[in-house]
N, C-alpha and C. Protein backbone atom coordinates (compact mmCIF):
# COMPACT_ATOMS: atom_id res chain seq x y z
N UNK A 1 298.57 81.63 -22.23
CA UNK A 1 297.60 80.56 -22.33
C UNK A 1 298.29 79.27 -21.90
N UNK A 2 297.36 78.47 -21.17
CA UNK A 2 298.35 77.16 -20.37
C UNK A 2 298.33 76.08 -21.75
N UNK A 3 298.58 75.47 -21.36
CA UNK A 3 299.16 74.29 -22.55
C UNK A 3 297.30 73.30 -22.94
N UNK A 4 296.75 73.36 -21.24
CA UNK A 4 295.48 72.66 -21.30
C UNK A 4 294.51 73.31 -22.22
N UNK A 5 294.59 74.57 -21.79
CA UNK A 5 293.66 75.29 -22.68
C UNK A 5 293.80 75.59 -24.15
N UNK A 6 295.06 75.38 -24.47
CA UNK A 6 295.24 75.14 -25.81
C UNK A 6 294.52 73.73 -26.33
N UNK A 7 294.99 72.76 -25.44
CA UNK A 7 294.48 71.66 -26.08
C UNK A 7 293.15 71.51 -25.94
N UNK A 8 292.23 71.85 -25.24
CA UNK A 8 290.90 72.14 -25.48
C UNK A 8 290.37 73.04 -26.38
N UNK A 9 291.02 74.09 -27.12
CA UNK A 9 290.95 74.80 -28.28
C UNK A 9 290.92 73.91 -29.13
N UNK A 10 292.14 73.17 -29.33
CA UNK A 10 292.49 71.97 -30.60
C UNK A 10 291.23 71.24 -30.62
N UNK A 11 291.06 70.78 -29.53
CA UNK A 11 290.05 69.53 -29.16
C UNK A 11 288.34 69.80 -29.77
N UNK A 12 287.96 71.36 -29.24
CA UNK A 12 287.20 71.95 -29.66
C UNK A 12 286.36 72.48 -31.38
N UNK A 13 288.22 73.04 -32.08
CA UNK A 13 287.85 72.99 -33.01
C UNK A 13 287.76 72.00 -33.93
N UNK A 14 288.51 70.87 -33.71
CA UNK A 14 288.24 69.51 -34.11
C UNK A 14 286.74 69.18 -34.36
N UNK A 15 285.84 69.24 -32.91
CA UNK A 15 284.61 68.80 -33.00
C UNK A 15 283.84 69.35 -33.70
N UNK A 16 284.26 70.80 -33.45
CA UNK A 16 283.16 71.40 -35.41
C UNK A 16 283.59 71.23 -36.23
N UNK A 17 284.73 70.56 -36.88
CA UNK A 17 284.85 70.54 -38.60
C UNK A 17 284.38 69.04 -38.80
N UNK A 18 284.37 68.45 -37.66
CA UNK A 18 283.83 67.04 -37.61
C UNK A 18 282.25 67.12 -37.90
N UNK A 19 281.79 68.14 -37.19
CA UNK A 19 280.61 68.48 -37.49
C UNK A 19 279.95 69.10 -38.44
N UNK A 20 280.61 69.86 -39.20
CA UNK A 20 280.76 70.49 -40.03
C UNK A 20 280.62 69.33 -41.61
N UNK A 21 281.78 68.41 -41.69
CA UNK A 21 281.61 67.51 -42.13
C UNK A 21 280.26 66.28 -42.18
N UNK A 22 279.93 66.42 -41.13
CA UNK A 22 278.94 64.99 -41.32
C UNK A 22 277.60 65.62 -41.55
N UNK A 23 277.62 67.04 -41.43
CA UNK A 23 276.54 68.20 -41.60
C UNK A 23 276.64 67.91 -43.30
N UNK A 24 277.55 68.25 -43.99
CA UNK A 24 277.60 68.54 -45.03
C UNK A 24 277.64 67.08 -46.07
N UNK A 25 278.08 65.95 -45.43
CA UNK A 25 277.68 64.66 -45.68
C UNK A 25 276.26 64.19 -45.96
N UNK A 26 275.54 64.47 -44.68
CA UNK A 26 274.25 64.11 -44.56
C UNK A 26 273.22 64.87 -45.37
N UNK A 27 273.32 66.14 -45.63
CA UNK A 27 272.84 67.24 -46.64
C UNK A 27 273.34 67.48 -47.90
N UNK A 28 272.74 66.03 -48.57
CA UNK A 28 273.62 65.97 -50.08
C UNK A 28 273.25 67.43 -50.94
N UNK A 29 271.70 67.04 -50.57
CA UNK A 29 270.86 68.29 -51.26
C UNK A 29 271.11 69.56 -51.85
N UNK A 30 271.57 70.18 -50.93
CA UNK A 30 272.23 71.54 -50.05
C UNK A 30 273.51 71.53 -50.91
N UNK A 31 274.34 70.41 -50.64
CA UNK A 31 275.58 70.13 -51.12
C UNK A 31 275.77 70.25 -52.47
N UNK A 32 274.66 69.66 -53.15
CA UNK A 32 274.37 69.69 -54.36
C UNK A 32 274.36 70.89 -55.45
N UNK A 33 273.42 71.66 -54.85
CA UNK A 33 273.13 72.77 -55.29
C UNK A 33 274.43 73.78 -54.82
N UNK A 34 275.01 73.55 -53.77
CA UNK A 34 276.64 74.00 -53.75
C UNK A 34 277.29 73.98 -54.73
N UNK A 35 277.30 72.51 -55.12
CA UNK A 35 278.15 72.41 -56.33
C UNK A 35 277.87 72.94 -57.93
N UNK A 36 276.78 72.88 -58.10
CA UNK A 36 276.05 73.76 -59.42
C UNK A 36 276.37 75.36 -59.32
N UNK A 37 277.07 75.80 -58.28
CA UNK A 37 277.18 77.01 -57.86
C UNK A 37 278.71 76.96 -58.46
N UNK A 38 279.67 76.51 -57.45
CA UNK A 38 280.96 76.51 -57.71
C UNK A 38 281.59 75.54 -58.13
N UNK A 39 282.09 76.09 -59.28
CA UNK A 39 282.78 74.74 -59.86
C UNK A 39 283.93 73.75 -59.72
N UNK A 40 284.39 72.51 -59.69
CA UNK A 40 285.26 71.69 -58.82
C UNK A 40 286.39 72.06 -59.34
N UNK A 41 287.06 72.65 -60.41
CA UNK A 41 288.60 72.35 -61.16
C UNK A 41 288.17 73.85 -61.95
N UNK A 42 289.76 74.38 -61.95
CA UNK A 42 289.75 75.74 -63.15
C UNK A 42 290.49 75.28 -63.90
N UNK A 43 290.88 75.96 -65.11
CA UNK A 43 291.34 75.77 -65.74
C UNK A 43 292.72 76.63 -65.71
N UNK A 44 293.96 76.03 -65.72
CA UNK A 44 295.06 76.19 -65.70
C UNK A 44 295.64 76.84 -66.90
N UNK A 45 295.89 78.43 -67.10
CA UNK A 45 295.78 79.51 -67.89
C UNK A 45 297.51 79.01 -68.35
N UNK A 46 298.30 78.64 -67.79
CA UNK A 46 299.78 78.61 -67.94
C UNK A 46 300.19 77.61 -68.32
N UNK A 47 299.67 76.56 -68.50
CA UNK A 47 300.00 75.00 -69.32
C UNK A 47 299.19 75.12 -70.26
N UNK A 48 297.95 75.90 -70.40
CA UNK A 48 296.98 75.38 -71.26
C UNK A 48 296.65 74.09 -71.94
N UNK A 49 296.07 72.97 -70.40
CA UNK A 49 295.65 72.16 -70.69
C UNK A 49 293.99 71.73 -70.21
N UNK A 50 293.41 71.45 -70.67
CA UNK A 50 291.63 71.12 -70.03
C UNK A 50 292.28 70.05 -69.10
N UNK A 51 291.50 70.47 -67.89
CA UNK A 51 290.66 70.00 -67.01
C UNK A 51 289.36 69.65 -67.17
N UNK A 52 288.94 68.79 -66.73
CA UNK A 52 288.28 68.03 -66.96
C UNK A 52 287.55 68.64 -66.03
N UNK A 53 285.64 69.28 -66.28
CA UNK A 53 284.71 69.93 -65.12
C UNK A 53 283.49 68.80 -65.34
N UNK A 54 283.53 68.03 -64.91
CA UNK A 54 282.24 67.61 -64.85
C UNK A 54 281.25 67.24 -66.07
N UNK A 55 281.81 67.38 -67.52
CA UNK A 55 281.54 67.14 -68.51
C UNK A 55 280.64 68.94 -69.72
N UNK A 56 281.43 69.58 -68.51
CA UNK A 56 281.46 70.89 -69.16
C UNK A 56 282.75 71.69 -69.42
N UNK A 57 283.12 71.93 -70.77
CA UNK A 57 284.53 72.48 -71.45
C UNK A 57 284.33 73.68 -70.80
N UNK A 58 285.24 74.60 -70.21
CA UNK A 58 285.19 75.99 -69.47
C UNK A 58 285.68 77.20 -70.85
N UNK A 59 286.30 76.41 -71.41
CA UNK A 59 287.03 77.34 -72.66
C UNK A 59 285.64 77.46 -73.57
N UNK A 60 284.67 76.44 -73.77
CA UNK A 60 283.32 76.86 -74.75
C UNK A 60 282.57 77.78 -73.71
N UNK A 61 282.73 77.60 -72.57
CA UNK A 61 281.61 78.80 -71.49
C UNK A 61 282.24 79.40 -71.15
N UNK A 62 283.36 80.04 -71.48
CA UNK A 62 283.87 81.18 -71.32
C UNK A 62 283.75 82.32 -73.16
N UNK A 63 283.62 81.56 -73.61
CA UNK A 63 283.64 81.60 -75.17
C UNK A 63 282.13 82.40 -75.45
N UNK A 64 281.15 80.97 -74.50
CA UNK A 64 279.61 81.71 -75.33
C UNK A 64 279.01 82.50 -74.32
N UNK A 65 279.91 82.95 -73.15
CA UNK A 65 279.04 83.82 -71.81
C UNK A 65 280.52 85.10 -72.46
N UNK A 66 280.85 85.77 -73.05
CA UNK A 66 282.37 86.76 -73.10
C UNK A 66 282.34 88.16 -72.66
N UNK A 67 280.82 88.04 -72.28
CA UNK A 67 280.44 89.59 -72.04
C UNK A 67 280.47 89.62 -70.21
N UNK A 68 280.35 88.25 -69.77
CA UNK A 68 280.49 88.26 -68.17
C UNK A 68 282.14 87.22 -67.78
N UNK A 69 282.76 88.43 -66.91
CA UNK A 69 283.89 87.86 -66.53
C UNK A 69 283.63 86.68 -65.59
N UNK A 70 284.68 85.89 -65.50
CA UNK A 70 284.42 84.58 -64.80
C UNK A 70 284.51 84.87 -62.91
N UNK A 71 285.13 86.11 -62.73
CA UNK A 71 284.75 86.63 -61.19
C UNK A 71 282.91 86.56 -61.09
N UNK A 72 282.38 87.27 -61.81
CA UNK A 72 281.05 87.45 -61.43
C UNK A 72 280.30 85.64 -61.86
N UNK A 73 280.72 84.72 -62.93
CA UNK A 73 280.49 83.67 -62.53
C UNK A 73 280.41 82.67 -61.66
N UNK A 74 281.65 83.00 -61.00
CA UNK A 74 282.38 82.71 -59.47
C UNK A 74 281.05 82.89 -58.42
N UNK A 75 280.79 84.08 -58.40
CA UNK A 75 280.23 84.99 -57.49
C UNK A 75 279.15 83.69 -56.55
N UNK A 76 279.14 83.43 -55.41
CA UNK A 76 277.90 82.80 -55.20
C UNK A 76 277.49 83.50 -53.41
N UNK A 77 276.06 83.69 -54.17
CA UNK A 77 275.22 84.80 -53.18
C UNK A 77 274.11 82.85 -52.08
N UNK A 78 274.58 82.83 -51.07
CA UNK A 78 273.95 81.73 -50.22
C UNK A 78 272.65 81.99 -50.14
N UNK A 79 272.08 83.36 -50.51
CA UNK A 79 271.13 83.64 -50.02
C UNK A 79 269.68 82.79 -51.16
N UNK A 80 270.66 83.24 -52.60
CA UNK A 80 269.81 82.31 -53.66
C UNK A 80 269.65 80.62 -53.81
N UNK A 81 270.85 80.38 -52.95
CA UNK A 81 270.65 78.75 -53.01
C UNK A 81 269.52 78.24 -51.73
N UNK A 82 268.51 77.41 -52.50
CA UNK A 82 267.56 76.98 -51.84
C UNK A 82 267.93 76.05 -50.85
N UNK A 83 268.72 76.10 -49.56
CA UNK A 83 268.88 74.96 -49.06
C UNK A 83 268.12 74.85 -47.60
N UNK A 84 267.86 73.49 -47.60
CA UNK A 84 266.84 72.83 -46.19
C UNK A 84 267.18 73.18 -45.30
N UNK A 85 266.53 73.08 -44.04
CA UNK A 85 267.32 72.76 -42.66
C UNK A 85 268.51 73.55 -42.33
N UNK A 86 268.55 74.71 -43.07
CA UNK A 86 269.30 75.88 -42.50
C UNK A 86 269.47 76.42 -41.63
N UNK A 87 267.67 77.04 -41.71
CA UNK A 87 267.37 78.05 -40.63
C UNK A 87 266.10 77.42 -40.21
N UNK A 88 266.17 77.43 -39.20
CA UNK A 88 264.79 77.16 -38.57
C UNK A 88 263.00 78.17 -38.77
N UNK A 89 263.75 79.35 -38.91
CA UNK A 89 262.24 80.46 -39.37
C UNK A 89 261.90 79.84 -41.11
N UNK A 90 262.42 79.15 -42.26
CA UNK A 90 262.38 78.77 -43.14
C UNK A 90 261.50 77.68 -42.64
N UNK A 91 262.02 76.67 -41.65
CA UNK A 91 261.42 75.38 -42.02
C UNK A 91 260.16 75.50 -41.29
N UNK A 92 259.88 76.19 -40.53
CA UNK A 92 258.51 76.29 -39.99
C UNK A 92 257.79 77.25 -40.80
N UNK A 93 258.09 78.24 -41.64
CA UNK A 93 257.41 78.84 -43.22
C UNK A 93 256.91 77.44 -43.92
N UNK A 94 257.63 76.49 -44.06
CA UNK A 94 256.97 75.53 -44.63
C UNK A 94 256.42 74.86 -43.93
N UNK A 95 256.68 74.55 -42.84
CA UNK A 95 254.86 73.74 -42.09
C UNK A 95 254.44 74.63 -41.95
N UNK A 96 254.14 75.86 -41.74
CA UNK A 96 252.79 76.44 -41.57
C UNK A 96 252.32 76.59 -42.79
N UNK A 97 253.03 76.82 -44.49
CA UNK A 97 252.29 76.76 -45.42
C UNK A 97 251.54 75.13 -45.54
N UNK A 98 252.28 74.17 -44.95
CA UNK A 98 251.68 72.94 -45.52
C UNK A 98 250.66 72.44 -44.66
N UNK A 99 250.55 73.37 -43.62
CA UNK A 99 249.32 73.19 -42.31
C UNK A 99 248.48 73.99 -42.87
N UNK A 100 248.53 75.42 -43.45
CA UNK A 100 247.68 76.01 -43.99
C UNK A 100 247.05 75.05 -45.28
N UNK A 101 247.81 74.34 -46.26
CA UNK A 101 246.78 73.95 -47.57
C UNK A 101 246.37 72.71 -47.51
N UNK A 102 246.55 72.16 -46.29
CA UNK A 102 246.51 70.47 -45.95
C UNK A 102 245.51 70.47 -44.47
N UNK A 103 244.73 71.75 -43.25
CA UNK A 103 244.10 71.62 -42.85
C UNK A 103 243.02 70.62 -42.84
N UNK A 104 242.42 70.77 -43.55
CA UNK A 104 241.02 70.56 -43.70
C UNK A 104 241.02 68.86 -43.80
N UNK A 105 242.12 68.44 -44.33
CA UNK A 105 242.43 66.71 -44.63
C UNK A 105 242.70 66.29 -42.99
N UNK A 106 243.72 67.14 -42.76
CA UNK A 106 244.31 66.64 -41.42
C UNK A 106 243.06 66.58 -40.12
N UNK A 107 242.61 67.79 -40.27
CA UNK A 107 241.26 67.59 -39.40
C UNK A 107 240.46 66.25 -39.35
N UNK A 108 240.13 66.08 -40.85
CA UNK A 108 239.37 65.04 -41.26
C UNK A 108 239.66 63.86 -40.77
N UNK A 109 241.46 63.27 -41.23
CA UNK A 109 242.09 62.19 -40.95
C UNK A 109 242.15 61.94 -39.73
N UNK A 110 242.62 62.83 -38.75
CA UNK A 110 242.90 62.63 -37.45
C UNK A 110 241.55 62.78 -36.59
N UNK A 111 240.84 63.25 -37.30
CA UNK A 111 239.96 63.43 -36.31
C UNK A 111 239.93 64.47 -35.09
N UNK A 112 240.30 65.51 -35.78
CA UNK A 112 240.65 66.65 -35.04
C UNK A 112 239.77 67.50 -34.46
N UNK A 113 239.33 68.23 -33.13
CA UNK A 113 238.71 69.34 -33.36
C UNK A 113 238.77 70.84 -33.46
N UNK A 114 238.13 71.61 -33.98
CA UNK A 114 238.24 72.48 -34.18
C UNK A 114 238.00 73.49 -33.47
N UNK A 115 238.06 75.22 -33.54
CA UNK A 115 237.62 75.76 -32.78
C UNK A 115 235.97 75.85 -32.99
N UNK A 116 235.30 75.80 -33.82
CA UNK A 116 233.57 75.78 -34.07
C UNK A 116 233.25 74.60 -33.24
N UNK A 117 233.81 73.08 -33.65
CA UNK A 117 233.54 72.19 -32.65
C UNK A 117 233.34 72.31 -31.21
N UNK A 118 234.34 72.80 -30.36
CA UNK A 118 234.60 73.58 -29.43
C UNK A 118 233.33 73.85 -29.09
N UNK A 119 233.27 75.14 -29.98
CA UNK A 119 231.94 76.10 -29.15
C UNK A 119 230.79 75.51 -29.35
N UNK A 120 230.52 74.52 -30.31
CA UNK A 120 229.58 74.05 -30.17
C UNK A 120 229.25 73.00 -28.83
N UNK A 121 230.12 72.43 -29.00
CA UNK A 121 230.15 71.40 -27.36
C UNK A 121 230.03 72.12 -26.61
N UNK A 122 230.62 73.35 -26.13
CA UNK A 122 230.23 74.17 -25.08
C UNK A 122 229.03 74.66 -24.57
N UNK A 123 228.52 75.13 -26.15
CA UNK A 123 227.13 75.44 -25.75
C UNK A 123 225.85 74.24 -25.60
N UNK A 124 226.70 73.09 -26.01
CA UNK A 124 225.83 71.85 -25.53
C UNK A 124 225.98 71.37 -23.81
N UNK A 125 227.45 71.83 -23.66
CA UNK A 125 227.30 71.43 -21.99
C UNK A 125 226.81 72.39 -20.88
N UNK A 126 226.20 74.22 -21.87
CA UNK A 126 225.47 74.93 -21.21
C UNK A 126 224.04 74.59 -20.64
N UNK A 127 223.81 74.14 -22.03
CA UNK A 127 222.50 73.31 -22.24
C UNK A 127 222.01 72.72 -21.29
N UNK A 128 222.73 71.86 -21.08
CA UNK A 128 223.18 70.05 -20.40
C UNK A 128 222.97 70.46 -19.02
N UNK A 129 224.21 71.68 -18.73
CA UNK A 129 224.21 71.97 -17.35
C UNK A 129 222.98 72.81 -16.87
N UNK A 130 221.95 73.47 -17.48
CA UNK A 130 221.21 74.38 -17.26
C UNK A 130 219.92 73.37 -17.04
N UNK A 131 220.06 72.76 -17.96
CA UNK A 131 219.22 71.63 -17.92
C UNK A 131 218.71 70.86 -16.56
N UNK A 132 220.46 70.30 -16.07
CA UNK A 132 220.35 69.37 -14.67
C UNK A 132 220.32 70.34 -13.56
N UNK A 133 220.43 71.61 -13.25
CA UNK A 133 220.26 72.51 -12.53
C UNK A 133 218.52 72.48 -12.60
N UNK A 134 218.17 72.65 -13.43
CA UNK A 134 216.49 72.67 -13.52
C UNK A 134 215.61 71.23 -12.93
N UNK A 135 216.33 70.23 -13.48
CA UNK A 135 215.64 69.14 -12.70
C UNK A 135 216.14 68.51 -11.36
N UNK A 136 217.64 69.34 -10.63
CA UNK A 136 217.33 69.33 -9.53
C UNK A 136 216.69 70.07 -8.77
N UNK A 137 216.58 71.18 -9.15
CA UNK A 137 215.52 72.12 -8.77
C UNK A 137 214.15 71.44 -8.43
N UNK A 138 213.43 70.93 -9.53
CA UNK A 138 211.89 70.60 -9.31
C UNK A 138 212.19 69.09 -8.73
N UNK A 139 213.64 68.05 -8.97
CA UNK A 139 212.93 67.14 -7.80
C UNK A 139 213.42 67.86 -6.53
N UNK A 140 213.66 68.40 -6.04
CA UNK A 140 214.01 69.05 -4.82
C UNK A 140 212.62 69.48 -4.45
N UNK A 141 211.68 70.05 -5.52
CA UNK A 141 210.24 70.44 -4.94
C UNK A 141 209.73 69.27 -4.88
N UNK A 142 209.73 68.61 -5.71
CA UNK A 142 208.62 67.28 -6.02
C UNK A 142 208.65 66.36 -4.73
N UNK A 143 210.31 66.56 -4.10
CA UNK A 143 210.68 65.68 -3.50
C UNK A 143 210.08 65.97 -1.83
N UNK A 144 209.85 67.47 -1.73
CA UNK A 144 208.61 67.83 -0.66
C UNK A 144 207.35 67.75 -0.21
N UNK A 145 207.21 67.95 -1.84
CA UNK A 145 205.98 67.63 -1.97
C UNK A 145 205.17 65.85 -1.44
N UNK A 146 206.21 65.29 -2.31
CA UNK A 146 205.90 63.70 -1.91
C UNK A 146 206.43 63.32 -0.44
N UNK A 147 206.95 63.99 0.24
CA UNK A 147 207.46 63.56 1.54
C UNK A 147 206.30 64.13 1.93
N UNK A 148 205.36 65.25 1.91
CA UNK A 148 204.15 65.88 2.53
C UNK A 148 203.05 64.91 2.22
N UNK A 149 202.61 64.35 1.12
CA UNK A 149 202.09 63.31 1.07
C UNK A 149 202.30 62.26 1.82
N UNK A 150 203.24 60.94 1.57
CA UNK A 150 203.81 60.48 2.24
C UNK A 150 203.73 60.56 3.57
N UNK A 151 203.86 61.59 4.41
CA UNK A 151 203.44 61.38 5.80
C UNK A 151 201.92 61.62 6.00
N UNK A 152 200.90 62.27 5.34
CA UNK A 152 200.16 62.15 5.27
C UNK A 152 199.32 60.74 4.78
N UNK A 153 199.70 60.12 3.93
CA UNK A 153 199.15 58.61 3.99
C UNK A 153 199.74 57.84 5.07
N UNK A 154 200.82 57.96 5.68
CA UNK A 154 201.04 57.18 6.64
C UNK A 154 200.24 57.52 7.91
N UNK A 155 199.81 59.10 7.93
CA UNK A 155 199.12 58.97 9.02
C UNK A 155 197.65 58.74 9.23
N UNK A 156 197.04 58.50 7.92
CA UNK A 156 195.94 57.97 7.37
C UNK A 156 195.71 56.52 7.88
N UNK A 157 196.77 55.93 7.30
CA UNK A 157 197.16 54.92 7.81
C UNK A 157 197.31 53.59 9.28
N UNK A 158 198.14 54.82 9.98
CA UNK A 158 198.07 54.83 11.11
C UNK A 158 196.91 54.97 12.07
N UNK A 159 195.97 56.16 11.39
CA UNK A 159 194.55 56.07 11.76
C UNK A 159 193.43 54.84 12.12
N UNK A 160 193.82 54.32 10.79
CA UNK A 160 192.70 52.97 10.69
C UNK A 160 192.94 51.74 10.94
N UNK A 161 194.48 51.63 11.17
CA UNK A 161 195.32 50.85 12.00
C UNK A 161 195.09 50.84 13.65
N UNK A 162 194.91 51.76 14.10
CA UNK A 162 194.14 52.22 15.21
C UNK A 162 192.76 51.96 15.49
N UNK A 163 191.98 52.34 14.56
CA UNK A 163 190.73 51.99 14.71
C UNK A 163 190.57 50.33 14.78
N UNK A 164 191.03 49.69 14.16
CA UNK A 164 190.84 48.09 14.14
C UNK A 164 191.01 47.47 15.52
């Protein structure tokens, strides 16, 4: 491996723990519920002195839990911690639940239309269009008709214009 490509390794993994970090900065939330999981300080079995957890004694919860070893306390399954902005198939589970129970407002508010709206306009511009198809139709007759007239009074016209 050349020396460059090492240092683009370095360089590389740098930028994800950087990222990694400001990920885990910005997502107190997440972080949060991390921490209710695993606890910050153990307790030091060979001095036997408390540490100080967060304002919980480990020697009384080890005392009133004695039937579960502190491995399976340990234990933390990611899958139970509720956290945001994980996964993307999660966060769109929740807009589509909150599009599903909030429809009917959003329609309202925005002024949305719908698919019934839709078909109803549609079958109004069937209407509409069937409609103006029909009255160009009859002035297209009417409009013969009065041109057949029309030259007929003019030549009426023309008649008695003549005669004078």
């Amino acid at each position: 491996m050349d020396a460059l490509e090492a240092l683009a390794i370095l360089i590389l993994a740098g930028a994800i723990i950087v990222l990694l970090y400001y990920y885990l900065q910005n997502n107190a939330e997440a972080m949060g519920k991390v921490k209710e999981y695993i606890p910050s300080n153990i307790q030091n079995k060979n001095e036997g002195e408390q540490v100080p957890t967060g304002g919980v004694n480990m020697a009384q919860n080890a005392n009133s839990d004695s039937n579960t070893s502190m491995g399976e306390k340990l234990k933390v399954k990611f899958k139970d911690i509720d956290m945001p902005n994980i996964s993307t198939d999660s966060f769109s589970k929740k807009i589509d639940s909150f599009l599903d129970e909030k429809s009917d407002e959003l329609i309202k508010d925005w002024s949305l239309a719908t698919k019934e709206d839709i078909n109803v306009l549609e079958k109004r511009y069937e209407l509409v269009s069937m409609g103006v198809d029909e009255l160009t139709k009859r002035f297209n007759e009417y409009r013969e008709f009065t041109n057949e007239r029309l030259e007929s009074i003019d030549k009426r016209l023309n008649k008695l214009e003549d005669e004078e």
